[in-house]
N, C-alpha and C. Protein backbone atom coordinates (compact mmCIF):
# COMPACT_ATOMS: atom_id res chain seq x y z
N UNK A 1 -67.00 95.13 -107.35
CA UNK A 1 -68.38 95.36 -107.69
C UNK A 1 -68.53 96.81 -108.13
N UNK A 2 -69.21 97.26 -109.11
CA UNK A 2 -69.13 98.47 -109.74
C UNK A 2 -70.31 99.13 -109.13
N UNK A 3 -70.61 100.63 -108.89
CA UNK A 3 -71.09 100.87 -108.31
C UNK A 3 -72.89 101.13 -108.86
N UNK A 4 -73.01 100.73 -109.83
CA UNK A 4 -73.77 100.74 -110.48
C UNK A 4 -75.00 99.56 -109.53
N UNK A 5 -74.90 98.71 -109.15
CA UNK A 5 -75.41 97.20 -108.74
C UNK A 5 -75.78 97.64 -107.63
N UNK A 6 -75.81 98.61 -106.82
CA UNK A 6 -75.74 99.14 -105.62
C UNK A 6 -76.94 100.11 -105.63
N UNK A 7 -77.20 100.87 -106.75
CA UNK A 7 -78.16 101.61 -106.95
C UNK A 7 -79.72 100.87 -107.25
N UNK A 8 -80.91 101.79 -106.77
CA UNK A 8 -81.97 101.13 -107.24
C UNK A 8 -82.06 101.19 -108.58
N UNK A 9 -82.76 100.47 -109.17
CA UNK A 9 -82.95 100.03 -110.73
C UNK A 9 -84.54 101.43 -110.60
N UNK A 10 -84.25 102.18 -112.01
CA UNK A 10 -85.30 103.13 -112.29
C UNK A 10 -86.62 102.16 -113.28
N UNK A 11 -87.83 102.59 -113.02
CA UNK A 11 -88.70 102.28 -114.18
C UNK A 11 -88.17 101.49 -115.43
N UNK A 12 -87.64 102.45 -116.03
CA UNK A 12 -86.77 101.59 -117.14
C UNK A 12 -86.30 100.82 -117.32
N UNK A 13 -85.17 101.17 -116.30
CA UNK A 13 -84.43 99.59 -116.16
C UNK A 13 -84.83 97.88 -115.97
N UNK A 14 -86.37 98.77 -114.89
CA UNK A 14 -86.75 97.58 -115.06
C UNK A 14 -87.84 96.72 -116.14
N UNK A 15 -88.43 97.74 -116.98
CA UNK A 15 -89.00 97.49 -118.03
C UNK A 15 -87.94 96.81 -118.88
N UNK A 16 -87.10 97.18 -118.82
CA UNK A 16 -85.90 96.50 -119.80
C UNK A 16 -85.79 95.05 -119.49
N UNK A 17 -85.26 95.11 -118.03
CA UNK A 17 -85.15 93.65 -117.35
C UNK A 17 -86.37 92.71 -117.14
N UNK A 18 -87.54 93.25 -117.38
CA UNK A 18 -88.49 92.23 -117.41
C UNK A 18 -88.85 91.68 -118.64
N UNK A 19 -88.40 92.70 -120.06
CA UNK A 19 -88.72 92.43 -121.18
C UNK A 19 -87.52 91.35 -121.77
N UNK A 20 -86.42 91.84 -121.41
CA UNK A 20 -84.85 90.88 -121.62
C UNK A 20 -85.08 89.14 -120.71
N UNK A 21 -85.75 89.46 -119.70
CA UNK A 21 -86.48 88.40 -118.82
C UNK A 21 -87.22 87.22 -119.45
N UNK A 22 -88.45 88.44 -119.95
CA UNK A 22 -89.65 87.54 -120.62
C UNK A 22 -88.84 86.90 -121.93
N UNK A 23 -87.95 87.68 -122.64
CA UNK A 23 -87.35 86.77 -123.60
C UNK A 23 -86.41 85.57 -123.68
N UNK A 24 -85.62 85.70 -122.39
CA UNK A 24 -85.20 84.58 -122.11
C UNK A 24 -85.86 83.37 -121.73
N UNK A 25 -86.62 83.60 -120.76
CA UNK A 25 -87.67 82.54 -120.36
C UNK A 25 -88.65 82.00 -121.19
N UNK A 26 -88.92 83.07 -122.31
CA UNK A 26 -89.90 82.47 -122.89
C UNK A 26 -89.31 81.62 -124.02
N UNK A 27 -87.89 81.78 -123.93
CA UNK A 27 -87.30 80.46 -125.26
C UNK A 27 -87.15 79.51 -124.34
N UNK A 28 -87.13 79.31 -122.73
CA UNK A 28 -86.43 78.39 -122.32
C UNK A 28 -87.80 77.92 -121.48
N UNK A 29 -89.14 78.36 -122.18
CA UNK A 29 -90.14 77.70 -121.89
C UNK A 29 -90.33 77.87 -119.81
N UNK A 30 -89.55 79.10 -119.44
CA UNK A 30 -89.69 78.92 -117.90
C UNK A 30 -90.63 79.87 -117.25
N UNK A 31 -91.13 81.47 -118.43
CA UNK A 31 -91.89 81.79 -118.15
C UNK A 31 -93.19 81.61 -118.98
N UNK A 32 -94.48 81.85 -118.67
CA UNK A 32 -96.00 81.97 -118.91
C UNK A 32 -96.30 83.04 -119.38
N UNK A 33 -96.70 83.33 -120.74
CA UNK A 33 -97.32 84.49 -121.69
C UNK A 33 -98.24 85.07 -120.93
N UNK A 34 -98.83 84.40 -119.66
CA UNK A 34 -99.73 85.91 -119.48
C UNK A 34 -99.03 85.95 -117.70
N UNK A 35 -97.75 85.83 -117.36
CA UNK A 35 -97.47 86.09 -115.94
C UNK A 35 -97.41 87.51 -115.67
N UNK A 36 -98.40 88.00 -114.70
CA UNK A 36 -98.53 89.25 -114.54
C UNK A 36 -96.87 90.26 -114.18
N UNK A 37 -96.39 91.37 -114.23
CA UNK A 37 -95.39 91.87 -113.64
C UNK A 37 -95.36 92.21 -112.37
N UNK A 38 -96.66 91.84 -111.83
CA UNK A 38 -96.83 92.87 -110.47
C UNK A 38 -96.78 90.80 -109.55
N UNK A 39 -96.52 90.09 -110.31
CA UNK A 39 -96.32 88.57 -109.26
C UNK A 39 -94.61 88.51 -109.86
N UNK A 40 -93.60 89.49 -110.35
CA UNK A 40 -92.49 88.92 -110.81
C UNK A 40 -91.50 89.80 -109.62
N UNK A 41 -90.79 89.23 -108.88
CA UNK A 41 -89.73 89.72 -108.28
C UNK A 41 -88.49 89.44 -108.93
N UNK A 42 -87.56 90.88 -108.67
CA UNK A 42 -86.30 90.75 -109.09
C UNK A 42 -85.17 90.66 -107.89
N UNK A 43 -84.46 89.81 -107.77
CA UNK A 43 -83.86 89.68 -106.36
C UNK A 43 -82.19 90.33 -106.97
N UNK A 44 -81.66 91.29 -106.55
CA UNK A 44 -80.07 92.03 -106.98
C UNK A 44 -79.17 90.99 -106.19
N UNK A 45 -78.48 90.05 -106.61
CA UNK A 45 -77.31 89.39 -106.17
C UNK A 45 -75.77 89.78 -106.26
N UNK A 46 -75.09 90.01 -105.67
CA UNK A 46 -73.54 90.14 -106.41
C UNK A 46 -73.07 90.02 -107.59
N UNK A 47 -73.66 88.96 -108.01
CA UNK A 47 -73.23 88.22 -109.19
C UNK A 47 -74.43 88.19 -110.04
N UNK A 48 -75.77 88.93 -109.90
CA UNK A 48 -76.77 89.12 -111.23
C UNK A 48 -77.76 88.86 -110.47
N UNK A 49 -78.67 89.36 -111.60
CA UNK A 49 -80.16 89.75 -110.82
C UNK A 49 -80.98 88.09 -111.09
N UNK A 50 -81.73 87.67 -109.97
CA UNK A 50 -83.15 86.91 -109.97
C UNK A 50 -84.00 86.77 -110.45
N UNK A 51 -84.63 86.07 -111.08
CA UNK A 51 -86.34 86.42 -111.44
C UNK A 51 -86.58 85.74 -110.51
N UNK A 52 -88.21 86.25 -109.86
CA UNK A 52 -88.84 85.11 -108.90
C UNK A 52 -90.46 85.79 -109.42
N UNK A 53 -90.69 84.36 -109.85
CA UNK A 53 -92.71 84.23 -110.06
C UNK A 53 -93.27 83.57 -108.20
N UNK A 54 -93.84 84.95 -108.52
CA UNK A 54 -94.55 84.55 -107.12
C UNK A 54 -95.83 83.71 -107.25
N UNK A 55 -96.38 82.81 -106.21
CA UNK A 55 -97.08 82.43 -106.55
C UNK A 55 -98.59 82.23 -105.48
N UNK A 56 -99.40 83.58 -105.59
CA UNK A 56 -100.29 83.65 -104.83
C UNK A 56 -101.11 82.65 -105.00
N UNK A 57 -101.71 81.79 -106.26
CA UNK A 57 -102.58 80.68 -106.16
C UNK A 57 -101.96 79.80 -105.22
N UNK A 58 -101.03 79.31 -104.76
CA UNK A 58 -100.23 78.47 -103.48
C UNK A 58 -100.80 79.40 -102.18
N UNK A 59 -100.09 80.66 -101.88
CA UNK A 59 -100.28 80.71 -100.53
C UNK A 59 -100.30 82.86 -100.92
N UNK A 60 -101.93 83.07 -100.90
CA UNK A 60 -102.19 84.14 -100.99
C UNK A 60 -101.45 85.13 -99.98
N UNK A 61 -101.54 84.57 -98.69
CA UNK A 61 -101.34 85.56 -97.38
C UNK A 61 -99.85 85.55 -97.48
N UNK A 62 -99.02 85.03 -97.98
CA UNK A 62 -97.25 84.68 -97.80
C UNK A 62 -96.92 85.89 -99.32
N UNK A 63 -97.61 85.43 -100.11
CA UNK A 63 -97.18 86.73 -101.51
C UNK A 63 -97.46 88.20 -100.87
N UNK A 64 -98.93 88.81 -100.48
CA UNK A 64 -98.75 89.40 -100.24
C UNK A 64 -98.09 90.07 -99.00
N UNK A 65 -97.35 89.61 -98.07
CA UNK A 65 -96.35 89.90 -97.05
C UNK A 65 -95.31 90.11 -97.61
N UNK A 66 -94.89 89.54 -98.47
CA UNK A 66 -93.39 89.17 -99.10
C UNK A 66 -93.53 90.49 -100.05
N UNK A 67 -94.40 90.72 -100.61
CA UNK A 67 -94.54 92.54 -101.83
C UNK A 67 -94.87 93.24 -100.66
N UNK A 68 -95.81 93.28 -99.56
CA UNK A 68 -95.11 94.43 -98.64
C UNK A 68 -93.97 94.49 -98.16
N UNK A 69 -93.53 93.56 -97.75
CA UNK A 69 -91.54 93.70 -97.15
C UNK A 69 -90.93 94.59 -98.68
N UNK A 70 -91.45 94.42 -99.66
CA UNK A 70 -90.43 94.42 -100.57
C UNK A 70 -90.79 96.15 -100.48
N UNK A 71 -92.05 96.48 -101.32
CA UNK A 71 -92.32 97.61 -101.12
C UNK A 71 -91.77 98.26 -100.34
N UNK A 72 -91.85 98.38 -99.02
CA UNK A 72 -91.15 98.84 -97.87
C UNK A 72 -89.52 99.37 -97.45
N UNK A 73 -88.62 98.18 -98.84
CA UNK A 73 -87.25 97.93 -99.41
C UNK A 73 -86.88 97.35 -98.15
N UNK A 74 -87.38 96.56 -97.46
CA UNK A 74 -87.18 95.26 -96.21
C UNK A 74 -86.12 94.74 -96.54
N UNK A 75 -86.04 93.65 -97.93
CA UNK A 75 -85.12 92.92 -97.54
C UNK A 75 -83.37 93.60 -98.56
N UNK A 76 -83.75 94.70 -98.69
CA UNK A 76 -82.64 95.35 -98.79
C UNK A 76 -80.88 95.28 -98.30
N UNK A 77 -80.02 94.42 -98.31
CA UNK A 77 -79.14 94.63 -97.93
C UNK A 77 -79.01 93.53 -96.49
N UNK A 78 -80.20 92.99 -96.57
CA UNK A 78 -79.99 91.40 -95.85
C UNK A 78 -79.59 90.37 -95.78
N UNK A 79 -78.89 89.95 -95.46
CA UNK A 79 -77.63 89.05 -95.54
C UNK A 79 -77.99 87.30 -95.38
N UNK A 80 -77.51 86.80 -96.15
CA UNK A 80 -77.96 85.08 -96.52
C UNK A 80 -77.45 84.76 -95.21
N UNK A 81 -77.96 84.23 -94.62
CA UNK A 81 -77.73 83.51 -93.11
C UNK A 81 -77.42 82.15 -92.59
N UNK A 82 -77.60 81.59 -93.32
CA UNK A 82 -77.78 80.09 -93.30
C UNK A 82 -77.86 79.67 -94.58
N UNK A 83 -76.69 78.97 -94.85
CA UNK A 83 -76.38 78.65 -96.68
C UNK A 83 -75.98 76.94 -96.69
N UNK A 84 -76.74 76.00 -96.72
CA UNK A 84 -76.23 74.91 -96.65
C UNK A 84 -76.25 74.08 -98.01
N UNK A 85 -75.15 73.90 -98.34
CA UNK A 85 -74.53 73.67 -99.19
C UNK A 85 -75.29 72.05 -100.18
N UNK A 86 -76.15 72.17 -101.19
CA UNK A 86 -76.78 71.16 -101.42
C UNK A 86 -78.01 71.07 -100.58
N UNK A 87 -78.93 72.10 -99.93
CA UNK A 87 -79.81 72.19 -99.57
C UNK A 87 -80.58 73.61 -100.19
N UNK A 88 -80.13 74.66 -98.89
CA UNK A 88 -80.75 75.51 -99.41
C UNK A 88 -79.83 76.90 -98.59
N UNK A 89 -80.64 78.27 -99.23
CA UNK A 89 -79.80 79.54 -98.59
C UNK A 89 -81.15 80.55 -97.85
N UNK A 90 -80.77 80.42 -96.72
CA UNK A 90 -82.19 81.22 -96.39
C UNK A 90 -81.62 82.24 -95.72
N UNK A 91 -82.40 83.95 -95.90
CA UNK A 91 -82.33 84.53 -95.53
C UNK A 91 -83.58 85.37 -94.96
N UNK A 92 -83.63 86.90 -95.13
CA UNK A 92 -85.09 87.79 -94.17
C UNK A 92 -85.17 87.56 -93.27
N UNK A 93 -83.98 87.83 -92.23
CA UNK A 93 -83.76 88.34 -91.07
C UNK A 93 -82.50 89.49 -90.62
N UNK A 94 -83.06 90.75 -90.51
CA UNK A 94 -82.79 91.73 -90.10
C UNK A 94 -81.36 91.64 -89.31
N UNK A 95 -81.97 91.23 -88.59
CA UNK A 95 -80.54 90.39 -87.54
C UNK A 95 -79.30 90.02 -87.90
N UNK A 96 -79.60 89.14 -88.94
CA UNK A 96 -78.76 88.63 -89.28
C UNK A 96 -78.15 87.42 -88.68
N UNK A 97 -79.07 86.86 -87.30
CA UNK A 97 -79.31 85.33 -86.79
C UNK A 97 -79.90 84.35 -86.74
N UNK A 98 -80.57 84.50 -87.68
CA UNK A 98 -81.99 83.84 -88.15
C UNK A 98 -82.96 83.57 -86.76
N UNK A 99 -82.99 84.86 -85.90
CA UNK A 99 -83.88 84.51 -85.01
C UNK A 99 -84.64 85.95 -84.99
N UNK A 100 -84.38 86.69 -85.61
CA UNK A 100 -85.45 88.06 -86.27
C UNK A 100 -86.29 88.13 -87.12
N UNK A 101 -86.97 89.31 -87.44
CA UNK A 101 -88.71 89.49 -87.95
C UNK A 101 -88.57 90.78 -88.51
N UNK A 102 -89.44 90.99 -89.37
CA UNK A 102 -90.37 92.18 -89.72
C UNK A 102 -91.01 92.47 -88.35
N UNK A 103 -92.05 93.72 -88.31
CA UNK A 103 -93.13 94.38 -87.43
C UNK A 103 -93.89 93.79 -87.91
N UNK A 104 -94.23 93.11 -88.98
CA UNK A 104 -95.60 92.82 -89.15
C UNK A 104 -95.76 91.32 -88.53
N UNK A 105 -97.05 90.96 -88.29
CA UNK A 105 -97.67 90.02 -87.65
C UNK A 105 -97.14 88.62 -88.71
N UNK A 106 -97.43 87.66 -87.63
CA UNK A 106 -96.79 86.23 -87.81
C UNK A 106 -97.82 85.53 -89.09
N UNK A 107 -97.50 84.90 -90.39
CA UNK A 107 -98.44 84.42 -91.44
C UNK A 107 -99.43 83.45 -90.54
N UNK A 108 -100.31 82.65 -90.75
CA UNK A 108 -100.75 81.26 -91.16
C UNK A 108 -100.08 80.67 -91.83
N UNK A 109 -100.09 79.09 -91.79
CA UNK A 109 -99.45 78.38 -92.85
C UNK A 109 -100.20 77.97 -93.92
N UNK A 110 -99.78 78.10 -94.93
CA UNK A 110 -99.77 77.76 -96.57
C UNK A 110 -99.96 77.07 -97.16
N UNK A 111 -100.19 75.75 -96.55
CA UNK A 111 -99.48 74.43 -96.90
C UNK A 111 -100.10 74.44 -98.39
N UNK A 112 -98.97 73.58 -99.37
CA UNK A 112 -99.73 72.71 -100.51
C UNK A 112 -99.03 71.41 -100.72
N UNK A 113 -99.55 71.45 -102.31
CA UNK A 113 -98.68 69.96 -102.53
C UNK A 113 -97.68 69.99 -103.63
N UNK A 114 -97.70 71.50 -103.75
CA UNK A 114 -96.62 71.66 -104.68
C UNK A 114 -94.96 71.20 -103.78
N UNK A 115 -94.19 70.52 -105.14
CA UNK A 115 -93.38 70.43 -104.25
C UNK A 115 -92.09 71.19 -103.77
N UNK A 116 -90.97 71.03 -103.06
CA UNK A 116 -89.54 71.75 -103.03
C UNK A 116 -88.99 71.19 -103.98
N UNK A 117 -88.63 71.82 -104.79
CA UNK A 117 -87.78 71.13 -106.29
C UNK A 117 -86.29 72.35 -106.07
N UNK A 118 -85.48 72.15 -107.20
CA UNK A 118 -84.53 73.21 -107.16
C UNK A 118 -85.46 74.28 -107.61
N UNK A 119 -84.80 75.49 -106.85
CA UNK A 119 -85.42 76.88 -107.30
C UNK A 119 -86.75 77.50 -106.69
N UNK A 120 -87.29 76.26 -105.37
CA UNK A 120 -87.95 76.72 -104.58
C UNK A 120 -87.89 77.56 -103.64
N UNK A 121 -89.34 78.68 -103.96
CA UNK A 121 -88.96 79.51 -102.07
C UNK A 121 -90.27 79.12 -101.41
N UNK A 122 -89.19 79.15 -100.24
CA UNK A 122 -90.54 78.25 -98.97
C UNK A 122 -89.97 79.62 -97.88
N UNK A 123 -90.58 79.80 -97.04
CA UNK A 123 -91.42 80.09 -95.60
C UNK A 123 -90.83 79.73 -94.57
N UNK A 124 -89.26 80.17 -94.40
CA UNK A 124 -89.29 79.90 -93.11
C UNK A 124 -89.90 79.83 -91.93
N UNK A 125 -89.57 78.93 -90.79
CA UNK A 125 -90.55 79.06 -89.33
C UNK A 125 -90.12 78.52 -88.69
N UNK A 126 -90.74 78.82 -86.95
CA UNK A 126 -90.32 77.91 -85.79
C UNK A 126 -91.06 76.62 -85.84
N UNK A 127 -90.84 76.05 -84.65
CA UNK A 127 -91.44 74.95 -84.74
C UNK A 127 -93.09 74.68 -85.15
N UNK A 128 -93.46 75.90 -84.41
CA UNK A 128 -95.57 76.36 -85.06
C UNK A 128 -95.22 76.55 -86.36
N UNK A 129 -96.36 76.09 -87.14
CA UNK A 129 -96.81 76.01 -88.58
C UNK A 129 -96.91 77.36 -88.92
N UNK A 130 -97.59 78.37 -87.80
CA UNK A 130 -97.98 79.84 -88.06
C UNK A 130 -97.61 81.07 -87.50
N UNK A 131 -95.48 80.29 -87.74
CA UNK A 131 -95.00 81.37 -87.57
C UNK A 131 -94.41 81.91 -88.54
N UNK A 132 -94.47 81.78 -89.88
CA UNK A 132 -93.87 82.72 -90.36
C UNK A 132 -94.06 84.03 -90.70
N UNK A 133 -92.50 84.86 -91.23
CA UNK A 133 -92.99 86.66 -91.29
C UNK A 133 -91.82 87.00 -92.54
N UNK A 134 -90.81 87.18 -92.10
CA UNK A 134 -89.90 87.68 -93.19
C UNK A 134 -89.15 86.52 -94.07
N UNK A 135 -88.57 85.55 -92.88
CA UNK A 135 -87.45 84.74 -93.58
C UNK A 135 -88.00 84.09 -94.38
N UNK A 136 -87.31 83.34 -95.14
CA UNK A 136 -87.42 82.44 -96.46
C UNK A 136 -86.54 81.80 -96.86
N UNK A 137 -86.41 81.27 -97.49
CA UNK A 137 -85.34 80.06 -98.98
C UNK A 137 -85.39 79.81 -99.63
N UNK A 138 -84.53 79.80 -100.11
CA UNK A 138 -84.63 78.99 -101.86
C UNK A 138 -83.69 77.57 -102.19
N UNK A 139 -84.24 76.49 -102.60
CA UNK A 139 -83.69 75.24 -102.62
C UNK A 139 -82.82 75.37 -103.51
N UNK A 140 -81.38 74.98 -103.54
CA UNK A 140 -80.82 74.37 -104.28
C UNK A 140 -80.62 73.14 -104.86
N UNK A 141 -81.95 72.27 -103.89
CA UNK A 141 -82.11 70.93 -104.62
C UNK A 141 -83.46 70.70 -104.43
N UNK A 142 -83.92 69.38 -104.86
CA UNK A 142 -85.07 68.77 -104.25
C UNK A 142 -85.21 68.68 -103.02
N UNK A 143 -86.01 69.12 -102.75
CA UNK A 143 -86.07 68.78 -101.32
C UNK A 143 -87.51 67.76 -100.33
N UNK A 144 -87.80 66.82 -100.48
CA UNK A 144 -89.11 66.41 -101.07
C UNK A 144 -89.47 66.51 -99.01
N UNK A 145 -88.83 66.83 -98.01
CA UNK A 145 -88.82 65.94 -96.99
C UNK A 145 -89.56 67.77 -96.17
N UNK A 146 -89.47 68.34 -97.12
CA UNK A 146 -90.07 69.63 -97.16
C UNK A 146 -91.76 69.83 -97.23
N UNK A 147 -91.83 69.00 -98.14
CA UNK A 147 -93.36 68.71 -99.09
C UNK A 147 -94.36 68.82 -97.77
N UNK A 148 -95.28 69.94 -97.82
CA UNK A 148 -96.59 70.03 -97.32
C UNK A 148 -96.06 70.34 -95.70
N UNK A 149 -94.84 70.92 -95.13
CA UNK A 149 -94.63 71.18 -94.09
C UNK A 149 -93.97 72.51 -94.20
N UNK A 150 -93.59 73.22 -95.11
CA UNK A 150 -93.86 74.61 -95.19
C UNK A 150 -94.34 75.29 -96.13
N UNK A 151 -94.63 76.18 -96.34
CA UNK A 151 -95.29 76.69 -97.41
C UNK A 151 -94.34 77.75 -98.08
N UNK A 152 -94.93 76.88 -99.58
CA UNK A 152 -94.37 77.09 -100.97
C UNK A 152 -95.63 79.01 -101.76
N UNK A 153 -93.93 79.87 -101.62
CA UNK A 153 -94.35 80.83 -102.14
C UNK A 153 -93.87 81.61 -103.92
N UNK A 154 -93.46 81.06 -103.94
CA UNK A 154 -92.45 81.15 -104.90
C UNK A 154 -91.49 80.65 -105.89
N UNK A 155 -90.87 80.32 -107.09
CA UNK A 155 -90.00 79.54 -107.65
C UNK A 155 -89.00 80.59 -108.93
N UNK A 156 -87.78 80.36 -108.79
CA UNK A 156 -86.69 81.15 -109.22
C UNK A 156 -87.25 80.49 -110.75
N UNK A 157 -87.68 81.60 -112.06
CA UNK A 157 -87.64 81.42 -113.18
C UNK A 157 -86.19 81.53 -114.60
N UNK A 158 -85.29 82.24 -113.47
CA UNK A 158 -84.27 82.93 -113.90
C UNK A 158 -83.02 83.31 -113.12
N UNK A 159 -81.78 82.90 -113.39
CA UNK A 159 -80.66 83.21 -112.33
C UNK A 159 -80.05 82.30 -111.47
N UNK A 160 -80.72 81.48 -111.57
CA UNK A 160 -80.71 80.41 -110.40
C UNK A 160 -79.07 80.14 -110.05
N UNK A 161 -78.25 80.22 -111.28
CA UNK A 161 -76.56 80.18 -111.19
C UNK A 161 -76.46 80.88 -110.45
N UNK A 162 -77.18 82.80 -109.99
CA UNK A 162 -76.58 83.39 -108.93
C UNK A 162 -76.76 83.00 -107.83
N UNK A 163 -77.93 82.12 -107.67
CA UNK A 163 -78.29 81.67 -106.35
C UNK A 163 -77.21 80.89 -105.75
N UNK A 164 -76.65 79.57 -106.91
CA UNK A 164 -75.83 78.52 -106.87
C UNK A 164 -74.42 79.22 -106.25
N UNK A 165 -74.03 80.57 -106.75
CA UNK A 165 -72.73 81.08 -106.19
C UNK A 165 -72.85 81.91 -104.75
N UNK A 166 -73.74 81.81 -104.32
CA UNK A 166 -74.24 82.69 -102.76
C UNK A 166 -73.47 81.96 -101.73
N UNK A 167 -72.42 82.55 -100.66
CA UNK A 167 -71.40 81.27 -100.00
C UNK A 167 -72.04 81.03 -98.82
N UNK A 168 -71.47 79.65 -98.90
CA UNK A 168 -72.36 78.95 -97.77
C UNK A 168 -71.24 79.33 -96.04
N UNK A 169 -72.03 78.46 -95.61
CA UNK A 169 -71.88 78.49 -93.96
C UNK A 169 -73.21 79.14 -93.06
N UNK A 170 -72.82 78.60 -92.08
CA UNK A 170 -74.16 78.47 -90.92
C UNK A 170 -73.64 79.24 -89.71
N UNK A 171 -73.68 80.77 -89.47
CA UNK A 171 -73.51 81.49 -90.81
C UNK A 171 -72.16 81.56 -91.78
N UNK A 172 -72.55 81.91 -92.86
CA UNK A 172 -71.58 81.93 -93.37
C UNK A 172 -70.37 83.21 -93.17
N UNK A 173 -68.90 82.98 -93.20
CA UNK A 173 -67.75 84.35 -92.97
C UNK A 173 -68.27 85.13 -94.05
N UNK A 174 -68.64 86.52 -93.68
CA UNK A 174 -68.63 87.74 -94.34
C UNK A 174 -69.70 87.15 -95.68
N UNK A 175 -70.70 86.94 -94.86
CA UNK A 175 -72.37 86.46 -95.88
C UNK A 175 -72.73 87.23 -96.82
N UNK A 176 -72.88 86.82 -97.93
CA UNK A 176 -73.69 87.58 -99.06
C UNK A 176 -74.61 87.81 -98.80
N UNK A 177 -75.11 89.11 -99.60
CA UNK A 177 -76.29 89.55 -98.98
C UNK A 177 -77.77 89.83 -100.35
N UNK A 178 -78.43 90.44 -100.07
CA UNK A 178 -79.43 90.99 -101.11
C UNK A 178 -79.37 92.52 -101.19
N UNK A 179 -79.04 92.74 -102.47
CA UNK A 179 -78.51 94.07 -102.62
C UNK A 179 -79.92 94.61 -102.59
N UNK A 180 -80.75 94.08 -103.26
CA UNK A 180 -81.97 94.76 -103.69
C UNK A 180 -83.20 93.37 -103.88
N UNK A 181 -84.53 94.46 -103.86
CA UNK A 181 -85.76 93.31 -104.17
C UNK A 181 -86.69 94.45 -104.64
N UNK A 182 -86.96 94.02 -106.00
CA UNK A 182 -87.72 94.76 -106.65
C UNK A 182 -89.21 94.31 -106.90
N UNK A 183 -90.31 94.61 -107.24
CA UNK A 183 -91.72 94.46 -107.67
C UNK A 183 -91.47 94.46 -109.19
N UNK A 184 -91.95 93.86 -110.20
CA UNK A 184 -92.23 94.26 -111.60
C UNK A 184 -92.89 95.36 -111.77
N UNK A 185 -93.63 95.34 -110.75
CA UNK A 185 -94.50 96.67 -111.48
C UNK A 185 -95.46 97.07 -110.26
């Protein structure tokens, strides 16, 4: 890994990457001509950067938690924890046992009727509806058995192959992690 991938991305860079972004997506019909930059996360993988459209019309109180963690550079260097193979890879826990948190206070739940498709991020939680805080996932498949029992914050517009190469195991030996999580803007 070159040491470049390791560093935060400046202004620029990311003006670059959102504009190189918007052009990809917008031939492949995955992003929306007026998606704001300040709902676009960039997630730094090993293997290439993320797009993620957040999606506060779903679950207002879960977006903005998820841009304060980020702001903050929370999920910085947090390690995929639970990677199941044809499901999903969830990580945002500190720990690194999926039984850790942020300081900040526990969400409400979200619920909608959007569904878990590939490229969904949902809300991790305990067994209460209104515990979530940091963790999260992203589907690598449908997941329909999901639908309206956690809440849907998010969906990968871009990258999704890096997601697909993130190694699995519960936890997984020597877990990939998140190099970085950026704001658009």
């Amino acid at each position: 890994m070159s040491d470049f991938s390791a560093r935060p991305f400046s202004r620029r860079q990311f003006a670059a990457m959102a504009l190189g972004a918007a052009g990809v997506l917008g031939a492949a019909g995955a992003a929306r001509a007026g998606d704001d930059p300040s709902n676009l996360l960039y997630m730094q993988l090993k293997d290439g950067t993320v797009v993620i459209r957040l999606r506060p019309d779903l679950a207002p109180k879960h977006v903005e938690q998820i841009k304060t963690l980020v702001k903050r550079g929370f999920y910085d260097g947090i390690v995929f924890h639970r990677v199941i193979d044809g499901f999903m890879a969830q990580t945002g826990d500190p720990t690194g046992t999926g039984m850790g948190g942020s300081d900040l206070p526990n969400i409400p739940a979200e619920f909608s009727k959007a569904p878990f498709v590939r490229g969904t991020l949902g809300m991790a939680r305990s067994q209460s509806p209104n515990s979530a805080n940091s963790q999260f996932f992203i589907c690598f498949a449908p997941s329909p058995f999901l639908d309206g029992q956690y809440t849907v914050w998010g969906e990968v517009v871009s990258g999704m192959e890096f997601v697909d190469k993130i190694k699995r195991g519960e936890p997984p030996q020597n877990p990939d992690k998140i190099i970085s999580m950026k704001l658009g803007a």
